[in-house]
PDB file of N, CA and C in Angstrom:
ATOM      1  N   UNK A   1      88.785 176.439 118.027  1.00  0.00           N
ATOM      2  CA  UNK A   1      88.955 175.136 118.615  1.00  0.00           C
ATOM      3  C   UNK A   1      89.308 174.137 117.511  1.00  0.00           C
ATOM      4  N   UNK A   2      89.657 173.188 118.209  1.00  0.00           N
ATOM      5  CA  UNK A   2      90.367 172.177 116.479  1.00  0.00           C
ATOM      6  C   UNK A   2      90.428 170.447 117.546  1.00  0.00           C
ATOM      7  N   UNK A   3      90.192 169.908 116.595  1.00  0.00           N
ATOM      8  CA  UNK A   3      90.089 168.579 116.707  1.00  0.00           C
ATOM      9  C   UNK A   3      91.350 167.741 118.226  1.00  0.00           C
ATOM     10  N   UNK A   4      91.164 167.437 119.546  1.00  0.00           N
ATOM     11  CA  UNK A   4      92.232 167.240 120.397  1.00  0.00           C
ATOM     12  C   UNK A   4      92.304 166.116 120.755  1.00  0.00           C
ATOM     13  N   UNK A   5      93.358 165.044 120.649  1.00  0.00           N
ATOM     14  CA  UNK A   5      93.638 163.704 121.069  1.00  0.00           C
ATOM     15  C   UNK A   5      94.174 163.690 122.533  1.00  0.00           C
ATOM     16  N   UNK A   6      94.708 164.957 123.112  1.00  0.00           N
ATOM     17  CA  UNK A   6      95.605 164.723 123.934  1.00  0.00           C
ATOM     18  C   UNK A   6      96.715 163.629 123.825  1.00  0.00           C
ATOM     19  N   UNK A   7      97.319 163.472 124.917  1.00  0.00           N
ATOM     20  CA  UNK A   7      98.104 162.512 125.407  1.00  0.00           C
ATOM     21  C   UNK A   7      97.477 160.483 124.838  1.00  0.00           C
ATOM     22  N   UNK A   8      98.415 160.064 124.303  1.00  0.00           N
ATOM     23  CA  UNK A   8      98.190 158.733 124.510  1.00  0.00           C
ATOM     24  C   UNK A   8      98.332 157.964 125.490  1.00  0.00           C
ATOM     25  N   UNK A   9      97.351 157.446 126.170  1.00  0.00           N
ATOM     26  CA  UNK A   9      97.410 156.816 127.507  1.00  0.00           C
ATOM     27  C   UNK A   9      98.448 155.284 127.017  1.00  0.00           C
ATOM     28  N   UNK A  10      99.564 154.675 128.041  1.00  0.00           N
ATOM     29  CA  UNK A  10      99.730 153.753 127.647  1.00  0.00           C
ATOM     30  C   UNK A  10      99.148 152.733 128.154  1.00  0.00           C
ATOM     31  N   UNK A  11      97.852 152.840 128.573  1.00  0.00           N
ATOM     32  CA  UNK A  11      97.134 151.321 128.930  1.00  0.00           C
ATOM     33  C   UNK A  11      95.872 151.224 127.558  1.00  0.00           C
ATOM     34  N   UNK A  12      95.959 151.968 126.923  1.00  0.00           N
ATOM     35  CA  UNK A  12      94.988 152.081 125.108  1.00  0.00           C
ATOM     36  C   UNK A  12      96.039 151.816 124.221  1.00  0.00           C
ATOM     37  N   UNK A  13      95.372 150.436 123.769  1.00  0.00           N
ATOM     38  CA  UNK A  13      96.330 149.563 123.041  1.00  0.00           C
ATOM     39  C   UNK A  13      95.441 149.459 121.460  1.00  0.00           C
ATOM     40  N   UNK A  14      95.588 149.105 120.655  1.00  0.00           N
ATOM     41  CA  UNK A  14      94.993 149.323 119.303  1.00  0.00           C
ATOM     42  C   UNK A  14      93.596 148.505 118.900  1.00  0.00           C
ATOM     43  N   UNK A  15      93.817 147.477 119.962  1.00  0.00           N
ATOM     44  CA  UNK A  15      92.956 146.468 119.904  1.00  0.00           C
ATOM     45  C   UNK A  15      91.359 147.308 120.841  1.00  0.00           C
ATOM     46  N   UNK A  16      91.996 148.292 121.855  1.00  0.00           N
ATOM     47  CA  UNK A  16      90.516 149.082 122.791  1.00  0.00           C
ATOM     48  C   UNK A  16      90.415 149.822 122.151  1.00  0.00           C
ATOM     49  N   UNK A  17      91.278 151.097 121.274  1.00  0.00           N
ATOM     50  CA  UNK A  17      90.937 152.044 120.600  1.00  0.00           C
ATOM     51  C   UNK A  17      90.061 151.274 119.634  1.00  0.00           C
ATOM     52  N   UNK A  18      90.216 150.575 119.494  1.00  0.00           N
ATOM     53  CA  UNK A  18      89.406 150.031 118.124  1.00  0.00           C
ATOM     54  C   UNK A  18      87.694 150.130 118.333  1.00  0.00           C
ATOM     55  N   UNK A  19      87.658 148.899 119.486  1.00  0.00           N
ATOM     56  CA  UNK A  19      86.724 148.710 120.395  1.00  0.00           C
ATOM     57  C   UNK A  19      86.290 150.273 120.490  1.00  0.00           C
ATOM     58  N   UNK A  20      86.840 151.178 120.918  1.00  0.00           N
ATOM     59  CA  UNK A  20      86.055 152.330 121.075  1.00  0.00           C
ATOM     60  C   UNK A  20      85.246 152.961 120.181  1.00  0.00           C
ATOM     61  N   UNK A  21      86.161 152.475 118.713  1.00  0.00           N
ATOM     62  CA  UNK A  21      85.640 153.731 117.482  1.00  0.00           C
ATOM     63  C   UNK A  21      84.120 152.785 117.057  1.00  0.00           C
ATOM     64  N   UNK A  22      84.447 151.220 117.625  1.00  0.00           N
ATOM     65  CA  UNK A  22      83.299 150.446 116.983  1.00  0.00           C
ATOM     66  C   UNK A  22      82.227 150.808 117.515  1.00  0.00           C
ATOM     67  N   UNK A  23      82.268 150.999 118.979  1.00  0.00           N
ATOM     68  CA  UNK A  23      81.147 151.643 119.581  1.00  0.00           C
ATOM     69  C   UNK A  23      80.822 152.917 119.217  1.00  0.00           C
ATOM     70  N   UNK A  24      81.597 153.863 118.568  1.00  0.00           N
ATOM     71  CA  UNK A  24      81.283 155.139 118.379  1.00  0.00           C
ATOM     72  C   UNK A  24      80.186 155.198 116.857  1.00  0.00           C
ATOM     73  N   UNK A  25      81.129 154.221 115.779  1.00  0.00           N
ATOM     74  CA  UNK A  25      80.448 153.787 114.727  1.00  0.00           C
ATOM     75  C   UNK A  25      78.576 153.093 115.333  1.00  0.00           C
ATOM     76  N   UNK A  26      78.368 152.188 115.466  1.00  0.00           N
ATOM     77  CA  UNK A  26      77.583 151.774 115.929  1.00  0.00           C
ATOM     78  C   UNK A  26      76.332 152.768 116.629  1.00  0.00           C
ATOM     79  N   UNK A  27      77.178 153.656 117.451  1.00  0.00           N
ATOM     80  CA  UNK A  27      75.953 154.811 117.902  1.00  0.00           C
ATOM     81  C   UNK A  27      75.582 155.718 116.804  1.00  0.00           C
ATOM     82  N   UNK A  28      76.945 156.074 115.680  1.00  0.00           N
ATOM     83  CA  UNK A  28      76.435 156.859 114.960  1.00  0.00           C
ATOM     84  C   UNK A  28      75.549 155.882 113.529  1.00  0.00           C
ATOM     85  N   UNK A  29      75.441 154.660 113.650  1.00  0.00           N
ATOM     86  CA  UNK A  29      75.046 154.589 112.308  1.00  0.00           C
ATOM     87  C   UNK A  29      73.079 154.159 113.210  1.00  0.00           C
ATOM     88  N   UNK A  30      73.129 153.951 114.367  1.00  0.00           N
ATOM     89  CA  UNK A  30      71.640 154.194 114.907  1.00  0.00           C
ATOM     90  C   UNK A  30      71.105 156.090 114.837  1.00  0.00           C
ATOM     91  N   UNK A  31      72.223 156.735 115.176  1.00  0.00           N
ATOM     92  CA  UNK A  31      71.743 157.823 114.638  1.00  0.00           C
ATOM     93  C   UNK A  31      71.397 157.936 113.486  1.00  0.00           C
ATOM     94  N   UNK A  32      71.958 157.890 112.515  1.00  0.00           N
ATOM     95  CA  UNK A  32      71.344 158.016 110.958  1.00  0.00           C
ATOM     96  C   UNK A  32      70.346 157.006 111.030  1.00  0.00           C
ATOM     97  N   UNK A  33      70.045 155.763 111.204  1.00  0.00           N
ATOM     98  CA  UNK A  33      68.745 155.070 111.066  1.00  0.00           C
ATOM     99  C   UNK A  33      67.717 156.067 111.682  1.00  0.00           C
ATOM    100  N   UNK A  34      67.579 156.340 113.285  1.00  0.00           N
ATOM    101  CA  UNK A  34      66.640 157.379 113.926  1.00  0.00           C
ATOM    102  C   UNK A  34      66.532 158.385 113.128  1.00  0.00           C
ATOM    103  N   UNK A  35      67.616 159.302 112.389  1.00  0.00           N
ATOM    104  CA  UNK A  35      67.388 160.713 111.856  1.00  0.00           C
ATOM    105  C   UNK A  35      66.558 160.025 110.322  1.00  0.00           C
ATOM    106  N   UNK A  36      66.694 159.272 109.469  1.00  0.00           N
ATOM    107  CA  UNK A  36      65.936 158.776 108.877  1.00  0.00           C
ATOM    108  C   UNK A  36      64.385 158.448 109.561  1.00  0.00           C
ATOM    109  N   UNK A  37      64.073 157.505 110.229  1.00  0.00           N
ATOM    110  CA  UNK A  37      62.806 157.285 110.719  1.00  0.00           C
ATOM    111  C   UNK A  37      61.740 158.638 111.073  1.00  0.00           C
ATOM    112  N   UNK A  38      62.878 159.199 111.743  1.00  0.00           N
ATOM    113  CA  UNK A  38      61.707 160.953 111.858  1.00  0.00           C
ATOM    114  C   UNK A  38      61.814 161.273 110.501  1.00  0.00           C
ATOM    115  N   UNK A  39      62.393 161.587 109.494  1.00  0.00           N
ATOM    116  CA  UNK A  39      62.091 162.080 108.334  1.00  0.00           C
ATOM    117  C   UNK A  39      61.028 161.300 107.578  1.00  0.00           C
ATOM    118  N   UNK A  40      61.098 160.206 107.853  1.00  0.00           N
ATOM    119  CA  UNK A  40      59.581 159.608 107.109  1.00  0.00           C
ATOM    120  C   UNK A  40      58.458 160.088 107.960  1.00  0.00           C
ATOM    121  N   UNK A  41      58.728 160.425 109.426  1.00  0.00           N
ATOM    122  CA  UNK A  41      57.227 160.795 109.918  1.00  0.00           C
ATOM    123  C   UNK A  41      57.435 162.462 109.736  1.00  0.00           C
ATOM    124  N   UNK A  42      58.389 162.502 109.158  1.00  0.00           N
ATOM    125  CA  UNK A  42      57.952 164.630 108.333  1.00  0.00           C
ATOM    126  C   UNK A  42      57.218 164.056 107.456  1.00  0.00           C
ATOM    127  N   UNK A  43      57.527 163.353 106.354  1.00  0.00           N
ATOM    128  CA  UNK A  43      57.024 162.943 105.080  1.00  0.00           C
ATOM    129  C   UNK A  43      55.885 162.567 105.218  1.00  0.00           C
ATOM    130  N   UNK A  44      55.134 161.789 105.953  1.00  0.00           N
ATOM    131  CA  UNK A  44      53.973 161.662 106.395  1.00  0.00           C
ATOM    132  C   UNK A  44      53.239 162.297 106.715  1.00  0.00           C
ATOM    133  N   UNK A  45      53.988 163.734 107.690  1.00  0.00           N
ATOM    134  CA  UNK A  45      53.158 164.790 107.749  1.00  0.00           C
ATOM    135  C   UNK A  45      52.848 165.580 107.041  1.00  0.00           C
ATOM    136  N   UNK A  46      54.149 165.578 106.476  1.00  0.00           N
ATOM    137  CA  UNK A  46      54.119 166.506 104.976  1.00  0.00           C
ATOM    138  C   UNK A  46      52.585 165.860 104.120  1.00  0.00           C
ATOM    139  N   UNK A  47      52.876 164.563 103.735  1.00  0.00           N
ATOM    140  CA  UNK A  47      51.914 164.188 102.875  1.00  0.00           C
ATOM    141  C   UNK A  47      50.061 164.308 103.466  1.00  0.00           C
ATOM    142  N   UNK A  48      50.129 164.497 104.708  1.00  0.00           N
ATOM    143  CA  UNK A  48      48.651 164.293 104.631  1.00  0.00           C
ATOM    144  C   UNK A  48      48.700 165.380 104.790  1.00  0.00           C
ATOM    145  N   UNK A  49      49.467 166.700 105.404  1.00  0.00           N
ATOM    146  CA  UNK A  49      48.759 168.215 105.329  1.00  0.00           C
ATOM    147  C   UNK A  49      48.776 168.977 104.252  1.00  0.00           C
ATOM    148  N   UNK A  50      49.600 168.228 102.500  1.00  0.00           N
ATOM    149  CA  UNK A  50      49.662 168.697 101.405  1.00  0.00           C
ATOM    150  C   UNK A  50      50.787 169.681 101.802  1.00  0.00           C
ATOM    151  N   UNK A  51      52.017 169.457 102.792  1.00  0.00           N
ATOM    152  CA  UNK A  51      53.256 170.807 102.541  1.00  0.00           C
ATOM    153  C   UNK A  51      54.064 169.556 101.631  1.00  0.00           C
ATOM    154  N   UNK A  52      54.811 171.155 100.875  1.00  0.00           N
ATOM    155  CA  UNK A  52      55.869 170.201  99.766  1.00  0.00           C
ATOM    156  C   UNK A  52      56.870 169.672 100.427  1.00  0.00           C
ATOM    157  N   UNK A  53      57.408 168.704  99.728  1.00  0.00           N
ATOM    158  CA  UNK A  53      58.354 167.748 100.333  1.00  0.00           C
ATOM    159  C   UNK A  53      59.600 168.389 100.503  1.00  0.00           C
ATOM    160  N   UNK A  54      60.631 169.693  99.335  1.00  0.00           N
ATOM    161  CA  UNK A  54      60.936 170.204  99.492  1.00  0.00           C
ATOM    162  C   UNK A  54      60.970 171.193 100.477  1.00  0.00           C
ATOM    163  N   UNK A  55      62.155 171.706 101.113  1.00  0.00           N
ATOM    164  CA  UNK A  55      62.162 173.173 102.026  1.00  0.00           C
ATOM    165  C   UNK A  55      63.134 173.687 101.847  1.00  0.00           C
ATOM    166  N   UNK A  56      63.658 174.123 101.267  1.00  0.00           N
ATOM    167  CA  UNK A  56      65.088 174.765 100.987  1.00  0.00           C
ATOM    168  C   UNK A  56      65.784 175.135 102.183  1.00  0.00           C
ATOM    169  N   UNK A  57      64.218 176.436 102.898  1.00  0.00           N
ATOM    170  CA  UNK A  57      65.480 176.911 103.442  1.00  0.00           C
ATOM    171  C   UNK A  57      65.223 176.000 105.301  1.00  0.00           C
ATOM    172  N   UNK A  58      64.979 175.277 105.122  1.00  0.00           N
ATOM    173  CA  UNK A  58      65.377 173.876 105.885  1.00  0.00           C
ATOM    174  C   UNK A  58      66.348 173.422 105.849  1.00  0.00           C
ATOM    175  N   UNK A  59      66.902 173.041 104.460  1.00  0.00           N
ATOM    176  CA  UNK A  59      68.254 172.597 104.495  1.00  0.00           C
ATOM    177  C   UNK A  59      69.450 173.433 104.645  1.00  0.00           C
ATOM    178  N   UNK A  60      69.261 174.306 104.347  1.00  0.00           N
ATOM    179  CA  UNK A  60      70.132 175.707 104.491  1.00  0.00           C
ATOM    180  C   UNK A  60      70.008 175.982 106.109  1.00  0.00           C
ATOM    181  N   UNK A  61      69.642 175.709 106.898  1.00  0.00           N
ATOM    182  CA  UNK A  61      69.524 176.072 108.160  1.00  0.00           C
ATOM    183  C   UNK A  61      70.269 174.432 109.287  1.00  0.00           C
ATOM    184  N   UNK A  62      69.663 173.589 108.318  1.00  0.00           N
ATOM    185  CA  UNK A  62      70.739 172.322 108.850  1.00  0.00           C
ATOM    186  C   UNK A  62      72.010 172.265 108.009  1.00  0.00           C
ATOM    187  N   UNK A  63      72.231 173.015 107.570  1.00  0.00           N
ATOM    188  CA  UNK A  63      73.979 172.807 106.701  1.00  0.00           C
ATOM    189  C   UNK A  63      74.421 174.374 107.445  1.00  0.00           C
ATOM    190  N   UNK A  64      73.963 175.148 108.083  1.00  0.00           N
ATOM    191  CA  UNK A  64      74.425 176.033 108.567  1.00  0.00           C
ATOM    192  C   UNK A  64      74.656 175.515 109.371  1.00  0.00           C
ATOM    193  N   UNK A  65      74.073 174.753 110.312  1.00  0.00           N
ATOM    194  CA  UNK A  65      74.164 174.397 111.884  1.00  0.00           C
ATOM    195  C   UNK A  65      75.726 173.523 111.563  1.00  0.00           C
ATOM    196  N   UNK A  66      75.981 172.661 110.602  1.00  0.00           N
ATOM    197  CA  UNK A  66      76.754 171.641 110.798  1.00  0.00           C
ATOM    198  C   UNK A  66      78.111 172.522 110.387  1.00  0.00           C
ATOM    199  N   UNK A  67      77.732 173.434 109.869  1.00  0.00           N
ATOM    200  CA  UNK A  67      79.007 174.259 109.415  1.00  0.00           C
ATOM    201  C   UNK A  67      79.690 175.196 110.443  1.00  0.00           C
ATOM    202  N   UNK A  68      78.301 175.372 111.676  1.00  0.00           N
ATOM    203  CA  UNK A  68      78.906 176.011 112.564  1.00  0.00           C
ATOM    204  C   UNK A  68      79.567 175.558 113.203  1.00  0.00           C
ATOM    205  N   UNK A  69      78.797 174.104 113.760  1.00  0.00           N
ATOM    206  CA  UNK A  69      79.954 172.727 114.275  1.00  0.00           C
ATOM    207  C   UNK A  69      80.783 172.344 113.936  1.00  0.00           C
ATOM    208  N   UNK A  70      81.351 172.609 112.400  1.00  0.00           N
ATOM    209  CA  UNK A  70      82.745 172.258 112.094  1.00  0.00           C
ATOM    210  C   UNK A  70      83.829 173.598 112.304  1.00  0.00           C
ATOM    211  N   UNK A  71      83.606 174.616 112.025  1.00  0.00           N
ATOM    212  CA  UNK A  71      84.002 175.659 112.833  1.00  0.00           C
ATOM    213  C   UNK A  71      84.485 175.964 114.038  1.00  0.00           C
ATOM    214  N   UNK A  72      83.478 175.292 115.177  1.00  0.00           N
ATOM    215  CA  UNK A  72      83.985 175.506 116.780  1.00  0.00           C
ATOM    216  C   UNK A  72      84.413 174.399 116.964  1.00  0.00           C
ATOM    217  N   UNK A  73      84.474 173.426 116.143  1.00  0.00           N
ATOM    218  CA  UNK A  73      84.972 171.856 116.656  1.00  0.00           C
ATOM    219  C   UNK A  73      86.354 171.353 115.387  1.00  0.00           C
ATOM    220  N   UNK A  74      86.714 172.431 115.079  1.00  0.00           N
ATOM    221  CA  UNK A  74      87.761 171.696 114.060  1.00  0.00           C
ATOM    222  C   UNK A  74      87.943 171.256 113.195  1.00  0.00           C
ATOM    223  N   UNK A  75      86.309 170.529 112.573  1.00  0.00           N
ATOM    224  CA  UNK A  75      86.606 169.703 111.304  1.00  0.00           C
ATOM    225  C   UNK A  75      86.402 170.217 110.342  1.00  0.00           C
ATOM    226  N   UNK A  76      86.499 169.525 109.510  1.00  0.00           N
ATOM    227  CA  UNK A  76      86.983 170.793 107.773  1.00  0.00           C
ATOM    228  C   UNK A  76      85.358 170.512 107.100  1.00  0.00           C
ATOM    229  N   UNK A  77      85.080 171.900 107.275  1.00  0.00           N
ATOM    230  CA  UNK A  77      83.526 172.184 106.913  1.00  0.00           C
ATOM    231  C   UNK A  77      83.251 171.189 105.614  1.00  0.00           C
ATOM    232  N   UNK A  78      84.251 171.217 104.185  1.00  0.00           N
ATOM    233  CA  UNK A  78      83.437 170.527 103.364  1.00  0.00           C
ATOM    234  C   UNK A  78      83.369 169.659 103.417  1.00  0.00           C
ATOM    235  N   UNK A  79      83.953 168.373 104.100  1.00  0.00           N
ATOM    236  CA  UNK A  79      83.775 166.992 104.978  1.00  0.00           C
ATOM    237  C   UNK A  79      81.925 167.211 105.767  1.00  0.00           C
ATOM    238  N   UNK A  80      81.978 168.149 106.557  1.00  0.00           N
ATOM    239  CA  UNK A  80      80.955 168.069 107.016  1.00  0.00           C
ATOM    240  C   UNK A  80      79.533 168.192 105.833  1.00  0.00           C
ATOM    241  N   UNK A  81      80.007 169.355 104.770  1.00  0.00           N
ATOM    242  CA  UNK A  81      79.087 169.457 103.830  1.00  0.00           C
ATOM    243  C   UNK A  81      78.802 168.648 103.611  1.00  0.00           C
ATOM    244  N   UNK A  82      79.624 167.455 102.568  1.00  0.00           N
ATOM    245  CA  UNK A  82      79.461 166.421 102.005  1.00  0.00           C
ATOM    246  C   UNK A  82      78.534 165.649 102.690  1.00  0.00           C
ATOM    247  N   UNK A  83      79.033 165.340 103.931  1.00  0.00           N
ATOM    248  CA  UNK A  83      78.266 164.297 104.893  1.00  0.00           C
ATOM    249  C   UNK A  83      76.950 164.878 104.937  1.00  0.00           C
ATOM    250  N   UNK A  84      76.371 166.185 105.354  1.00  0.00           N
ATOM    251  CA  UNK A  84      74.946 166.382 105.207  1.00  0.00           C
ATOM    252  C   UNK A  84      74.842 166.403 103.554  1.00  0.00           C
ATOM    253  N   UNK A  85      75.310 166.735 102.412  1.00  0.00           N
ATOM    254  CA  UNK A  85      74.569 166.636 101.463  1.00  0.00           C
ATOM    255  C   UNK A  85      73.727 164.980 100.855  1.00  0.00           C
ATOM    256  N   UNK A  86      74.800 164.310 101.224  1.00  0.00           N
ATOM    257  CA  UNK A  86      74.740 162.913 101.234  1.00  0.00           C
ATOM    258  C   UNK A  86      73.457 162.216 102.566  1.00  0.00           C
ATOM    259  N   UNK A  87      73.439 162.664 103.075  1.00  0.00           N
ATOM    260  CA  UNK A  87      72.210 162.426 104.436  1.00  0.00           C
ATOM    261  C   UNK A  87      71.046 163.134 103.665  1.00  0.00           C
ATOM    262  N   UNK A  88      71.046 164.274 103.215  1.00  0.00           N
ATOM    263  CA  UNK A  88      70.245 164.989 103.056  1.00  0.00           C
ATOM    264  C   UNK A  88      69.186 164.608 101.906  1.00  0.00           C
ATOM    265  N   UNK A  89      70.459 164.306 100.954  1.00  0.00           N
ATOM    266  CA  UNK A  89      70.174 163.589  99.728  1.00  0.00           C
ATOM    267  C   UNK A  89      69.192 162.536  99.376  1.00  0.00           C
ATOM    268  N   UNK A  90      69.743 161.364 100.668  1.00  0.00           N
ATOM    269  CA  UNK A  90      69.017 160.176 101.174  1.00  0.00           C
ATOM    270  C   UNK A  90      67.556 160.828 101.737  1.00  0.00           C
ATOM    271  N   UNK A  91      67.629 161.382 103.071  1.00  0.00           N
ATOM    272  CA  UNK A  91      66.040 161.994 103.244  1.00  0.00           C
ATOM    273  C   UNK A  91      65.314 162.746 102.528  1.00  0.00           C
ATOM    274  N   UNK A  92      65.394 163.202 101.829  1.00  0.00           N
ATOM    275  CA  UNK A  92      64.625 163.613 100.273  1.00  0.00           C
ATOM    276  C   UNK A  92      64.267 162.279  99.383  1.00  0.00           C
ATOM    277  N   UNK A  93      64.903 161.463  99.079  1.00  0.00           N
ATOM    278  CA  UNK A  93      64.400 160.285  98.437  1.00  0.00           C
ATOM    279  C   UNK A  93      63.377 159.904  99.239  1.00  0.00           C
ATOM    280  N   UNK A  94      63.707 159.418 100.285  1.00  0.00           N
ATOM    281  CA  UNK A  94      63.029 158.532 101.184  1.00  0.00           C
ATOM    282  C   UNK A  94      61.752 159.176 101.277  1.00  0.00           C
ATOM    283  N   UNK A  95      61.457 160.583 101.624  1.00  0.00           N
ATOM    284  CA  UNK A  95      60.698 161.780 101.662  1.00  0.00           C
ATOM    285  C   UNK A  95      59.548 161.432 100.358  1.00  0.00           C
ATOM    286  N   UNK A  96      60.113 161.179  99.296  1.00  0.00           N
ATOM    287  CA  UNK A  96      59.363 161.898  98.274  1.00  0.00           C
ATOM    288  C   UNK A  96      59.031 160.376  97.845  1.00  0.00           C
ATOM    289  N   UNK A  97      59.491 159.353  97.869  1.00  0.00           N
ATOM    290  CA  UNK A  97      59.149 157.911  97.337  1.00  0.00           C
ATOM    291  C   UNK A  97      57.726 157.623  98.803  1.00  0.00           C
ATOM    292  N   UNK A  98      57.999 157.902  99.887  1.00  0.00           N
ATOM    293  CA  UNK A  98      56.787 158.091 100.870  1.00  0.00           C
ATOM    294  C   UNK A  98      55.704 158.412 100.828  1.00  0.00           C
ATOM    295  N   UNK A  99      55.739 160.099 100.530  1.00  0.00           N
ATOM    296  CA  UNK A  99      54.520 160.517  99.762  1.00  0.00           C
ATOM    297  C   UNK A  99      54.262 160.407  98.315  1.00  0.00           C
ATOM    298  N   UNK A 100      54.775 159.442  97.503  1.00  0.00           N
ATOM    299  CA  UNK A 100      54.568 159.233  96.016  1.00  0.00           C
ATOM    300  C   UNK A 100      53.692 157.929  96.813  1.00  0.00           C
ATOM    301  N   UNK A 101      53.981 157.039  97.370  1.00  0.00           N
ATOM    302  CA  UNK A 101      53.620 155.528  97.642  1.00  0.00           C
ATOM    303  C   UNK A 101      51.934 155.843  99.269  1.00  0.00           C
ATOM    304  N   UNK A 102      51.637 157.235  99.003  1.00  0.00           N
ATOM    305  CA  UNK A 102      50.317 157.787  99.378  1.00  0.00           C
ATOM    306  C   UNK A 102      50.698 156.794 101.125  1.00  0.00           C
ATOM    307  N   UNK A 103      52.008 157.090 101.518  1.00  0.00           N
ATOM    308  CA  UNK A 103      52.340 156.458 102.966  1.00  0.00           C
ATOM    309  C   UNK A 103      52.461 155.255 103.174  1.00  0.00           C
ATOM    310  N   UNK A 104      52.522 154.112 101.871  1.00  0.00           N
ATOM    311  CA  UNK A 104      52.599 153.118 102.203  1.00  0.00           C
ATOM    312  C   UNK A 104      53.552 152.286 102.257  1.00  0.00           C
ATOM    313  N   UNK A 105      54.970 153.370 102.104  1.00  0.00           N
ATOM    314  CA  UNK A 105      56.624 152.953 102.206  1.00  0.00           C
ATOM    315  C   UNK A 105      56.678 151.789 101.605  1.00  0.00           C
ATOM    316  N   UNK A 106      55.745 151.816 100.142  1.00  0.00           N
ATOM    317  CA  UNK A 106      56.901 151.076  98.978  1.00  0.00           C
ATOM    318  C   UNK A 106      57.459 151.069  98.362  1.00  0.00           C
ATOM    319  N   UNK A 107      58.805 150.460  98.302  1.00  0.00           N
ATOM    320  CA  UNK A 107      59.702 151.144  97.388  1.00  0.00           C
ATOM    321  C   UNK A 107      60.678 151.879  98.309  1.00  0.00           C
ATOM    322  N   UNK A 108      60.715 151.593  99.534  1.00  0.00           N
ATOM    323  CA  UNK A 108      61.473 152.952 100.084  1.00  0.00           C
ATOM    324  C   UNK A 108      63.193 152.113 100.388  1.00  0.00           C
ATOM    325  N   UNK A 109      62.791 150.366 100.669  1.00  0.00           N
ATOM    326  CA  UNK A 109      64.262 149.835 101.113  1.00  0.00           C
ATOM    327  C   UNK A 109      64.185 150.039 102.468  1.00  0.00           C
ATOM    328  N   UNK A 110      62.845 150.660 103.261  1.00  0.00           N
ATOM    329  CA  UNK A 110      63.481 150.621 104.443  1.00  0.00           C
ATOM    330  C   UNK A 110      61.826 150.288 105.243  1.00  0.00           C
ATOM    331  N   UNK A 111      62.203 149.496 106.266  1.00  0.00           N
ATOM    332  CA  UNK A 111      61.104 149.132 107.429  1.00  0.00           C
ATOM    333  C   UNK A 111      60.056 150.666 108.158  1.00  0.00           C
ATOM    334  N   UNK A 112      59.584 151.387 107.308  1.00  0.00           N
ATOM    335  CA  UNK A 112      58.511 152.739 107.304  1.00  0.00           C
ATOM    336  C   UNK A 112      58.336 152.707 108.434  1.00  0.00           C
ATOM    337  N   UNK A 113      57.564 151.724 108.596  1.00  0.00           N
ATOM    338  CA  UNK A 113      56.119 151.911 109.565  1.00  0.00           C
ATOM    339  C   UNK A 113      56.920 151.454 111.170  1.00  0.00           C
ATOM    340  N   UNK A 114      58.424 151.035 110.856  1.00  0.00           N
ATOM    341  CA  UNK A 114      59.070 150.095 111.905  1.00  0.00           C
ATOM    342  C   UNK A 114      58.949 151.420 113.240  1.00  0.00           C
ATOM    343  N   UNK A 115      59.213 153.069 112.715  1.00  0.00           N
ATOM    344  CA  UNK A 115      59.067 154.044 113.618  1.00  0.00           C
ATOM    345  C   UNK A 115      57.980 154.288 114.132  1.00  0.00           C
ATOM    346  N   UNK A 116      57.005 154.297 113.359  1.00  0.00           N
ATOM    347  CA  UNK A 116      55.776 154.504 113.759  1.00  0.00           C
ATOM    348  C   UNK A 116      55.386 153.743 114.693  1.00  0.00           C
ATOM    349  N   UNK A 117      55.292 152.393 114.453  1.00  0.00           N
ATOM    350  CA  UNK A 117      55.054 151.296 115.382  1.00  0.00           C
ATOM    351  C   UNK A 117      55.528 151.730 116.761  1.00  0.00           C
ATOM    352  N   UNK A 118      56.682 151.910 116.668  1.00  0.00           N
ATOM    353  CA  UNK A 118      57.478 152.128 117.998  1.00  0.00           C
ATOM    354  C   UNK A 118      56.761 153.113 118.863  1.00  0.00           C
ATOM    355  N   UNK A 119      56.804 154.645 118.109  1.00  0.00           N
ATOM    356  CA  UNK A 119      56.370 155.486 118.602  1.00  0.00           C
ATOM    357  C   UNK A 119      54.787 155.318 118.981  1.00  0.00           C
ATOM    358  N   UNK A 120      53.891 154.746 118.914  1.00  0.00           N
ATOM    359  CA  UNK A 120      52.641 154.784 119.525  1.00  0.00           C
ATOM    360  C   UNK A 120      52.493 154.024 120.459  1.00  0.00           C
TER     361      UNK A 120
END
């Protein structure tokens, strides 16, 4: 399978495509905020049950998944790499400055507790 635009409709003018990708941007950059927020409540869990912050083969199992998705969906796997190494990269900081700061997300640059809050 590979990446499909079909047909250009002529009532999508540059000004709605636009509009579209902004909305697409927008959902995906709340995704990365959410996929961040659960990784501080791993890190949290991590930190009070003493598991290491590290998992290798954690990440090896989410860079498989995304590699499989670039595979059946077209896009050029090391694009996708990059993008999880770079995500990945980030939740490991965030991860390990969490349980260094004994849960008290300082230092992290980001509103910690803003998930937690939510979630209870």
């Amino acid at each position: 399978m590979s990446l499909r635009i079909g047909p250009v409709d002529g009532a999508e003018d540059l000004e709605s495509l636009r509009a579209r990708l902004d909305a697409v941007d927008a959902d995906l950059l709340d995704a990365v905020r959410e996929r961040l927020e659960i990784c501080l409540r791993i890190g949290e869990y991590k930190r009070v049950n003493g598991v290491a912050m590290m998992q290798p083969h954690r990440i090896a199992a989410v860079q498989g998944r995304a590699a499989r998705y670039a595979e059946e969906h077209g896009i050029e796997p090391a694009f996708l790499r990059g993008l999880y190494d770079t995500i990945i990269a980030e939740t490991c900081r965030l991860e390990d400055e969490w349980i260094a700061s004994g849960g008290t997300g300082t230092g992290t640059g980001t509103d910690a507790g803003a998930g937690q809050r939510r979630a209870s």
